[in-house]
Protein backbone atom coordinates (compact mmCIF):
# COMPACT_ATOMS: atom_id res chain seq x y z
CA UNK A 1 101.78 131.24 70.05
CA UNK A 2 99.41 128.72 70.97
CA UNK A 3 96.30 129.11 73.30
CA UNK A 4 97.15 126.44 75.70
CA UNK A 5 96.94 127.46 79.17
CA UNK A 6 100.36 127.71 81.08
CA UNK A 7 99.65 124.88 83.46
CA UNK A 8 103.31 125.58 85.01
CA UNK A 9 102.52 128.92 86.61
CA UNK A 10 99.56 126.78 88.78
CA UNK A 11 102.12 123.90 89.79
CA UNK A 12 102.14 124.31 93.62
CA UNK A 13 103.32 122.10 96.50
CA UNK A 14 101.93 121.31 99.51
CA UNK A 15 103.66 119.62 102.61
CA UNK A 16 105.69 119.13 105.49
CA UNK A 17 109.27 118.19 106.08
CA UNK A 18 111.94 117.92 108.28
CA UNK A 19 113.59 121.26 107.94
CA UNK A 20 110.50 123.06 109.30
CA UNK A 21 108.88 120.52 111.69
CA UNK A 22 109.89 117.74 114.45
CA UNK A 23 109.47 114.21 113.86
CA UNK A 24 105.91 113.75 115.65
CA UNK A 25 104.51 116.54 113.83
CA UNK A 26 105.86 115.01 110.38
CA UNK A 27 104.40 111.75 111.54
CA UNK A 28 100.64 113.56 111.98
CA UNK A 29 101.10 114.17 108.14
CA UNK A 30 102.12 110.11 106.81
CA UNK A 31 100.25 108.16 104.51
CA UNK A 32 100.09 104.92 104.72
CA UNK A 33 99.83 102.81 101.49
CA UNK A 34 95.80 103.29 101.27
CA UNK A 35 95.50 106.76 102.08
CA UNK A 36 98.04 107.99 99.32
CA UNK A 37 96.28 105.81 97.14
CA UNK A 38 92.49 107.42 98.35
CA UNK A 39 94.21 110.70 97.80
CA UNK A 40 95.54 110.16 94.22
CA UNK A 41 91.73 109.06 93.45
CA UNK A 42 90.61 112.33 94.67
CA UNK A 43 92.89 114.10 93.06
CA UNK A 44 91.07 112.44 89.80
CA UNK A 45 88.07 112.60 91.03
CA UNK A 46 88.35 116.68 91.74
CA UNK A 47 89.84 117.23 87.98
CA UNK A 48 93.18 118.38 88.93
CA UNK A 49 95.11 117.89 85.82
CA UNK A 50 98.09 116.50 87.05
CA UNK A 51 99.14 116.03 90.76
CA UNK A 52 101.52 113.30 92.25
CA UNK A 53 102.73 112.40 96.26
CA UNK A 54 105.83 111.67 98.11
CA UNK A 55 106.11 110.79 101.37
CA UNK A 56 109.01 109.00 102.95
CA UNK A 57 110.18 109.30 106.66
CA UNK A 58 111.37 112.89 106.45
CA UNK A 59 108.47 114.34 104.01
CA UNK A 60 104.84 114.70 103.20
CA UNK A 61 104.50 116.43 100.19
CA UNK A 62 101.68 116.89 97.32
CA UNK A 63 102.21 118.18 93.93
CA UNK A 64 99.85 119.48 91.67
CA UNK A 65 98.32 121.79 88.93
CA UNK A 66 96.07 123.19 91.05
CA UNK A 67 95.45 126.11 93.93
CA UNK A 68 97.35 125.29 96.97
CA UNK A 69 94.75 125.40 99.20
CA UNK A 70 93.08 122.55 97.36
CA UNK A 71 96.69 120.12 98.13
CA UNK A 72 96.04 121.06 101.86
CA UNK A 73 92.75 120.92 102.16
CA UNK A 74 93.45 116.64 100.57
CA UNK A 75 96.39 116.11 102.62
CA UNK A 76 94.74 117.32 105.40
CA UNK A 77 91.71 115.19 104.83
CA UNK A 78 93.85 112.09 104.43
CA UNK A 79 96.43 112.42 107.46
CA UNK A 80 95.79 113.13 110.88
CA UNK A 81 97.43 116.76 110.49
C-alpha cells in the first residue's frame, strides 16, 4: 500500500453538449483557439494536477483532477456561458 493520494476519485468533468442543450446555448460555451489555450494556462497556473479540454461543434467539456466547481468556474470565465 502506498501513500499516494487516489487522484482518480477527484477526476471530474465539466461541460455542455448536445444531448442536454440546443445549438446556441452550446455555442455560448466554444473556445476559440486562444481561450482554450488561456484556460489550459490557468489550469497550471491554479495547480490542478492534471486537467485537459475538448471542444468540437457538439461539446464543451473540461477534465480535471480537481473540484468541479473549479472546471466551471474556468470554463465559465473563458466562454461567454
Amino acid at each position: 500500500m502506498t501513500d499516494t493520494p487516489n487522484f482518480l476519485s477527484e477526476f471530474c468533468i465539466a461541460g455542455i453538449n448536445y444531448r442536454k442543450s440546443d445549438v446556441v446555448v452550446r455555442g455560448q460555451f466554444s473556445l476559440t483557439s486562444e481561450a482554450c489555450n488561456l484556460l489550459l494556462n490557468n489550469i497550471v497556473e491554479e495547480k490542478i494536477p492534471s486537467g485537459f479540454v475538448l471542444s468540437t461543434c457538439n461539446r464543451t467539456e473540461v477534465y480535471g483532477i480537481s473540484d468541479p466547481k473549479e472546471l466551471v468556474r474556468l470554463l465559465c470565465i473563458h466562454t461567454h456561458g
